[in-house]
C-alpha atoms as a PDB file:
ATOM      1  CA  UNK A   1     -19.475 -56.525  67.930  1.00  0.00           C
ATOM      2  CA  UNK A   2     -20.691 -56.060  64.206  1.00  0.00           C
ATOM      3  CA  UNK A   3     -17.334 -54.365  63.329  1.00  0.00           C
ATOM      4  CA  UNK A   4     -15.214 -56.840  64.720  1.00  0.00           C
ATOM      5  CA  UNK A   5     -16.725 -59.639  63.043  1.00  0.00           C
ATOM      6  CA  UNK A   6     -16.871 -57.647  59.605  1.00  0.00           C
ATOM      7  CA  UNK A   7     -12.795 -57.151  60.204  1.00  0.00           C
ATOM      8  CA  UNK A   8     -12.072 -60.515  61.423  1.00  0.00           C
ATOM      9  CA  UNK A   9     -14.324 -61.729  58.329  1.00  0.00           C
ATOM     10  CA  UNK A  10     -12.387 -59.236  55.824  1.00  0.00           C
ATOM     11  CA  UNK A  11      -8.708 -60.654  57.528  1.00  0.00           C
ATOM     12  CA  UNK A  12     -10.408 -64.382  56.091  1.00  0.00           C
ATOM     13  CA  UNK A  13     -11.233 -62.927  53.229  1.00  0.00           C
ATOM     14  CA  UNK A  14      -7.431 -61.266  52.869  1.00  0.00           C
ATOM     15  CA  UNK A  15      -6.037 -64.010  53.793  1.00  0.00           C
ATOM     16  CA  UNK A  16      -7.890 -66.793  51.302  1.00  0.00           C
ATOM     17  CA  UNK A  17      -6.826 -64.193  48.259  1.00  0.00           C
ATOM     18  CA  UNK A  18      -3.306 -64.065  49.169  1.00  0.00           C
ATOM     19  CA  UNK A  19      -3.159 -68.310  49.493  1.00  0.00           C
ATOM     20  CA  UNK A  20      -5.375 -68.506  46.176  1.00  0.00           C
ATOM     21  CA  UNK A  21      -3.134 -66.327  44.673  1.00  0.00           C
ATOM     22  CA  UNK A  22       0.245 -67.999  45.281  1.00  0.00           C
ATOM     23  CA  UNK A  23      -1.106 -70.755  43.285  1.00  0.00           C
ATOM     24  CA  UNK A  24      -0.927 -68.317  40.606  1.00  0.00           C
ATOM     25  CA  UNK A  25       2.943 -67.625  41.504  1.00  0.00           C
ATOM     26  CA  UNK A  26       5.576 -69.519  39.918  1.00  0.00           C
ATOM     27  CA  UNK A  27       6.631 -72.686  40.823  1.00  0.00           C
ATOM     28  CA  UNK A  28      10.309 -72.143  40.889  1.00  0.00           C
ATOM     29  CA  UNK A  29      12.292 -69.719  41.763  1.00  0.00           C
ATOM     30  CA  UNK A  30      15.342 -68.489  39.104  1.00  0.00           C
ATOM     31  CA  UNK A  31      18.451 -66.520  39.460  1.00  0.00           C
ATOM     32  CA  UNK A  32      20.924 -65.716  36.947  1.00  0.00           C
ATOM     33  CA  UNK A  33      24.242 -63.598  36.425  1.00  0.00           C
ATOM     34  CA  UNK A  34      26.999 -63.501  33.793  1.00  0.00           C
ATOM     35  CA  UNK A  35      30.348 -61.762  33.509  1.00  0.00           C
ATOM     36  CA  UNK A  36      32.997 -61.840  31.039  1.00  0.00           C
ATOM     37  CA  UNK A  37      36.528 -62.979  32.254  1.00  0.00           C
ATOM     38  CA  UNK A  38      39.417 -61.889  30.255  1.00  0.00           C
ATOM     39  CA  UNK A  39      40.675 -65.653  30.305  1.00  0.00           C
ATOM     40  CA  UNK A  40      40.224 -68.963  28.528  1.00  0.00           C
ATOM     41  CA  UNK A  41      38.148 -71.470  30.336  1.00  0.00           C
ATOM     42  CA  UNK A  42      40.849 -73.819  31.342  1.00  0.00           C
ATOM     43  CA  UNK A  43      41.599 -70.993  33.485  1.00  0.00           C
ATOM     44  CA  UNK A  44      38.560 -70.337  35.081  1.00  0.00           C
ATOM     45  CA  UNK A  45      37.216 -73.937  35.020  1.00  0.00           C
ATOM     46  CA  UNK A  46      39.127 -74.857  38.225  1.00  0.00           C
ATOM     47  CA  UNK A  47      37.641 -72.448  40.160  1.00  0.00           C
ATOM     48  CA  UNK A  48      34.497 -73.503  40.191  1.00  0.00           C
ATOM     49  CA  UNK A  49      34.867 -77.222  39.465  1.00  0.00           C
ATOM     50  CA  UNK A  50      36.691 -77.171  43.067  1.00  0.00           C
ATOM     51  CA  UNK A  51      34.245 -76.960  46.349  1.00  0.00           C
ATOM     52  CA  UNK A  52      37.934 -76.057  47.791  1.00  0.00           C
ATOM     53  CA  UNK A  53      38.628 -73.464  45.480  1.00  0.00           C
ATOM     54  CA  UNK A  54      35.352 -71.915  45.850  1.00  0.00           C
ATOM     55  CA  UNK A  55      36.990 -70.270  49.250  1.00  0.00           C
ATOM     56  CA  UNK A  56      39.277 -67.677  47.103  1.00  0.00           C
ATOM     57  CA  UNK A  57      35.768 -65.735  45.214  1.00  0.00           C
ATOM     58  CA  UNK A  58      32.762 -66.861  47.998  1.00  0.00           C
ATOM     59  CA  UNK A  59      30.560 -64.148  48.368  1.00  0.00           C
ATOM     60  CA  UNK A  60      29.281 -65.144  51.382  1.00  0.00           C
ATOM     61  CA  UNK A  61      32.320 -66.010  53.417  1.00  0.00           C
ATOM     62  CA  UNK A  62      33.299 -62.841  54.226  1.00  0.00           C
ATOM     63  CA  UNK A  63      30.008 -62.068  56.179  1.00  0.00           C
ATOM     64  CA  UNK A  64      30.981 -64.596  58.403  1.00  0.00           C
ATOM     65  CA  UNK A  65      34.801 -65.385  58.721  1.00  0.00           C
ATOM     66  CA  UNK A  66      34.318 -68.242  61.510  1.00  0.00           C
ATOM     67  CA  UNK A  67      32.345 -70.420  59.428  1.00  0.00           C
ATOM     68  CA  UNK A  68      33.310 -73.493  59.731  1.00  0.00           C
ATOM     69  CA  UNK A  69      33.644 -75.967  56.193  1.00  0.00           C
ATOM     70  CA  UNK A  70      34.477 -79.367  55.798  1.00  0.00           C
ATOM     71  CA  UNK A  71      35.076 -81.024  52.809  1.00  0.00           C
ATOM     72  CA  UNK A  72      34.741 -84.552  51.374  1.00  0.00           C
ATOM     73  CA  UNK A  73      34.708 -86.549  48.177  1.00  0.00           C
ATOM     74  CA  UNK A  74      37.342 -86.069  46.279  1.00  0.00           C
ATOM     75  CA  UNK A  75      39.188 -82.760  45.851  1.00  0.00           C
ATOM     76  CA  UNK A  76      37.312 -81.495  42.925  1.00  0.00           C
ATOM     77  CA  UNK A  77      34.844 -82.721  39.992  1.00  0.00           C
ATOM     78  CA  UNK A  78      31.518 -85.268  40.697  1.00  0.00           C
ATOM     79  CA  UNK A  79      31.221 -86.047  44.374  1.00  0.00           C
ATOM     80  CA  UNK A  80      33.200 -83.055  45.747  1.00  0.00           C
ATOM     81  CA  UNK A  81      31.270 -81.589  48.709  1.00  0.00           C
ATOM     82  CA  UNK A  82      31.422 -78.876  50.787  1.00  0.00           C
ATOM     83  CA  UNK A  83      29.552 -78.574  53.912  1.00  0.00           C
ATOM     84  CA  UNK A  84      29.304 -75.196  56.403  1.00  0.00           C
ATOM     85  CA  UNK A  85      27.954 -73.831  59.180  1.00  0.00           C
ATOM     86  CA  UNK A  86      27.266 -70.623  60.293  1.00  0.00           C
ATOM     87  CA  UNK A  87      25.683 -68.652  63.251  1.00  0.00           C
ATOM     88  CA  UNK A  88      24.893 -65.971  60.919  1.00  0.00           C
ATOM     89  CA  UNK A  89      21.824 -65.880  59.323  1.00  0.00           C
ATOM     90  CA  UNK A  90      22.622 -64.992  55.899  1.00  0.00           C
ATOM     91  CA  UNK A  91      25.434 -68.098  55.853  1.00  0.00           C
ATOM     92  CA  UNK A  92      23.424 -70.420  57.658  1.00  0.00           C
ATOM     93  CA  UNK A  93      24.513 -74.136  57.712  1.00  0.00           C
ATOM     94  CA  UNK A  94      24.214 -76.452  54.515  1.00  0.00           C
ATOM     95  CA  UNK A  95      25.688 -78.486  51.819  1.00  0.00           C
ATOM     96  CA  UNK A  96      27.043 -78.138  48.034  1.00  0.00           C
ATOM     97  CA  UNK A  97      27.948 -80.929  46.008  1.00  0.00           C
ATOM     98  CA  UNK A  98      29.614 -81.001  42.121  1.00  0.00           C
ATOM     99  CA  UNK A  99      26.642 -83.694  40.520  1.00  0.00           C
ATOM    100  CA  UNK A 100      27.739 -82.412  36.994  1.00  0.00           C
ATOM    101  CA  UNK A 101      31.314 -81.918  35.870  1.00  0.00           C
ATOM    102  CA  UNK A 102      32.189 -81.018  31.938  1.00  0.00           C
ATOM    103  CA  UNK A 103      35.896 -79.977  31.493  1.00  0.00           C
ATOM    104  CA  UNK A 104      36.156 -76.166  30.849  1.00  0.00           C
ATOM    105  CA  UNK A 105      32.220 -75.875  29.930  1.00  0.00           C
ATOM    106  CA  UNK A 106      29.752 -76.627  32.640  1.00  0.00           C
ATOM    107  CA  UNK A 107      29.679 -77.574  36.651  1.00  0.00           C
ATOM    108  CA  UNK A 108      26.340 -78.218  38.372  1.00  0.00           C
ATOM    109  CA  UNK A 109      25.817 -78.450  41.646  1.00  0.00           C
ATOM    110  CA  UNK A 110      23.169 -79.649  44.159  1.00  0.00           C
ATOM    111  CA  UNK A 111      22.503 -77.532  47.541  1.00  0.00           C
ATOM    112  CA  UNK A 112      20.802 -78.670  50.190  1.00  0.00           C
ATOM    113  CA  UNK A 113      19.942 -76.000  53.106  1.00  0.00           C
ATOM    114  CA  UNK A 114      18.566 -78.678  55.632  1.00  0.00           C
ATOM    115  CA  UNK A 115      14.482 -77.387  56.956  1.00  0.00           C
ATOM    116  CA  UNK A 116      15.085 -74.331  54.270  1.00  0.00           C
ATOM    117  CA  UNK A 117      14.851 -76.800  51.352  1.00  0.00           C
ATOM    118  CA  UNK A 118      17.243 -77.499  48.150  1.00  0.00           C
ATOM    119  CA  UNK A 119      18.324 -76.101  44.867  1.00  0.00           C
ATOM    120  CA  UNK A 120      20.618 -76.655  42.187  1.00  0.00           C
ATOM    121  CA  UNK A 121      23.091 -74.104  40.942  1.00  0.00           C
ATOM    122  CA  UNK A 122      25.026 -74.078  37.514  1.00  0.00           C
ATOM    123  CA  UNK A 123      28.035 -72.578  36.328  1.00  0.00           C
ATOM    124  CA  UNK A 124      28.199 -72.153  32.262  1.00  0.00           C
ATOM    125  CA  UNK A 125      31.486 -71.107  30.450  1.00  0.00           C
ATOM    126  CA  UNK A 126      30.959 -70.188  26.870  1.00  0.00           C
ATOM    127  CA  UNK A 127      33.570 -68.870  24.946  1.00  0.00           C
ATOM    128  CA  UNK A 128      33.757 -64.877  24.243  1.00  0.00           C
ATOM    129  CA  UNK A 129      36.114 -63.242  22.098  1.00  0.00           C
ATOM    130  CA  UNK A 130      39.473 -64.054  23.438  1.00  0.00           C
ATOM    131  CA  UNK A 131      38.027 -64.372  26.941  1.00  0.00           C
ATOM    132  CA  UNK A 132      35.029 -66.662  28.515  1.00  0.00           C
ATOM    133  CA  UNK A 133      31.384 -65.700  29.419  1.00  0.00           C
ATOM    134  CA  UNK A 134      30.723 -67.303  33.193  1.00  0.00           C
ATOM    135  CA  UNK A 135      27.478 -67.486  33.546  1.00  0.00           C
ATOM    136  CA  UNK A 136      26.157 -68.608  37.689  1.00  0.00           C
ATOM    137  CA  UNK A 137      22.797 -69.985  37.901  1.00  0.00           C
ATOM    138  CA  UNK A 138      20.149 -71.222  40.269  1.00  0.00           C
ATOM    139  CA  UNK A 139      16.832 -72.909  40.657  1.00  0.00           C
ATOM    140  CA  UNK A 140      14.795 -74.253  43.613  1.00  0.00           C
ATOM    141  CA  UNK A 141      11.549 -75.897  43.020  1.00  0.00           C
ATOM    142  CA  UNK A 142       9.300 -73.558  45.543  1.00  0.00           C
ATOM    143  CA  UNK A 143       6.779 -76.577  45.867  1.00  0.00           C
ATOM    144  CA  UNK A 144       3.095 -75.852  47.058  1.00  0.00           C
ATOM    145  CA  UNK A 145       3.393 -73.837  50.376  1.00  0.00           C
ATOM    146  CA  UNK A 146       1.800 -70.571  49.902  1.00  0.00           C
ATOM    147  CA  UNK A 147       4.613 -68.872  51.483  1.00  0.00           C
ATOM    148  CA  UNK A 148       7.686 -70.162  49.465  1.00  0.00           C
ATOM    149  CA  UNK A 149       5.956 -69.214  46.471  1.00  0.00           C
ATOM    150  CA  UNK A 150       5.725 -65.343  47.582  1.00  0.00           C
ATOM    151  CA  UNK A 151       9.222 -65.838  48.933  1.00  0.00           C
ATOM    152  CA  UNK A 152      10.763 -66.812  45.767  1.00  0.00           C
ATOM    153  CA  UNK A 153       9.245 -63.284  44.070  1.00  0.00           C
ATOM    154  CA  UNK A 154      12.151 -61.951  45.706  1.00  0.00           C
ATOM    155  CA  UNK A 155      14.791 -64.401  45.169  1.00  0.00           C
ATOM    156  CA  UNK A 156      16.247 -62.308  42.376  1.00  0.00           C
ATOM    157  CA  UNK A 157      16.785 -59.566  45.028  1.00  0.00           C
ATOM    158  CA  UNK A 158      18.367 -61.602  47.617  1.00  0.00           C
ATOM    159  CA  UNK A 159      20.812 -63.842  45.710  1.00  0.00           C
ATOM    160  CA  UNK A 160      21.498 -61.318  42.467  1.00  0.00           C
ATOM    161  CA  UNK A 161      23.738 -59.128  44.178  1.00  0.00           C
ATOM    162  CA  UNK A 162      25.789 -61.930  45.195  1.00  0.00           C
ATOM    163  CA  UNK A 163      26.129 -64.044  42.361  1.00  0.00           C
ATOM    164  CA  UNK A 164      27.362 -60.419  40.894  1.00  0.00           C
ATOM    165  CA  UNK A 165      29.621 -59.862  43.547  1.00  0.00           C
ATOM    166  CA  UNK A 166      31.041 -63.772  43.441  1.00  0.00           C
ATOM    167  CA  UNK A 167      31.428 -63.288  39.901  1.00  0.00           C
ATOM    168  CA  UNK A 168      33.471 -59.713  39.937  1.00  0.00           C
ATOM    169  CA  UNK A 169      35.556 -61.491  42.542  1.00  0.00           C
ATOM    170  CA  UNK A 170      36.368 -64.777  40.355  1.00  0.00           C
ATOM    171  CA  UNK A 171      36.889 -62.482  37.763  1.00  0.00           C
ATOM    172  CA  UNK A 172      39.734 -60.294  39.637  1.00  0.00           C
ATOM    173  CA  UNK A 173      40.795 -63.770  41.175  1.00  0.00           C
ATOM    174  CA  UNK A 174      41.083 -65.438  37.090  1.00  0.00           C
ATOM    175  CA  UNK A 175      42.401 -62.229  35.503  1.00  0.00           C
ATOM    176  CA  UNK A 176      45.307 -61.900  38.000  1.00  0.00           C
ATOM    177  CA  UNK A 177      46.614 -65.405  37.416  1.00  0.00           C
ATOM    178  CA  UNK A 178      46.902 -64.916  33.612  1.00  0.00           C
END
């Protein structure tokens, strides 16, 4: 009986340092990517001041083909909004909408994921040479639940790859319009 109350007592114990810890985490979780598009901004601005638009270079929407989107607000700019849904897990079901709209410089967006929380996202053009440096953002406040905060550790890892991939594809997308 001794041993199981010295391992239930060292599971506590485990347990208290892990939830102490997160505290110790940070409070927001980060993800960045840039690319360099062989295009002006006006060019590139479009796709990703558009909700609409957003279809042609998505990442995500080829994981799950059937999503369903709707659309509302007006067809691009502030108030633009997407909304999807998704059986599949790494889609889910949600909503984007264009808060922030600067001609041929910056778009930001609020997301809201329903139980899963919200985050913003950002899209930065800068020029580059003869081209334009897109850089895709994204922050979400990972508030006080232990759990969140060791969840957003890996954040980078989940979302990086696809910001990269949304990017290469917005940049094939850009560069064969020119």
């Amino acid at each position: 009986m001794k041993v199981i109350k010295r391992i239930f007592a060292g599971l506590v114990v485990c347990i208290l340092v892990l939830v102490a810890a997160s505290y110790l985490l940070p409070g927001k979780a980060e993800v960045s990517r840039s690319i360099a598009i062989d295009a002006p901004a006006s060019a590139i601005f479009p796709y990703v001041n558009s909700m609409q638009e957003t279809e042609k270079w998505s990442p995500w929407l080829h994981r799950d083909p059937e999503t369903k989107l709707t659309y509302s607000g007006p067809a691009a700019g502030v108030g633009n909004t997407l909304n999807w849904d998704s059986d599949h897990p790494q889609v889910g079901t949600g909503s984007q909408e264009i808060v922030e709209s600067v001609e041929n410089q910056r778009v930001r967006t609020v997301l809201d994921f329903g139980p899963m929380g919200t985050a913003a996202a950002s899209f930065n053009l800068e020029p580059d040479g003869a081209g334009t440096k897109v850089t895709w953002g994204f922050e979400s406040d990972l508030g006080l639940t232990p759990m969140s905060r060791w969840m957003g550790l890996m954040m980078d890892t989940w979302v990086g790859e696809d910001y990269e991939r949304g990017l290469t594809n917005l940049k094939e997308l850009v560069e064969t319009q020119s």
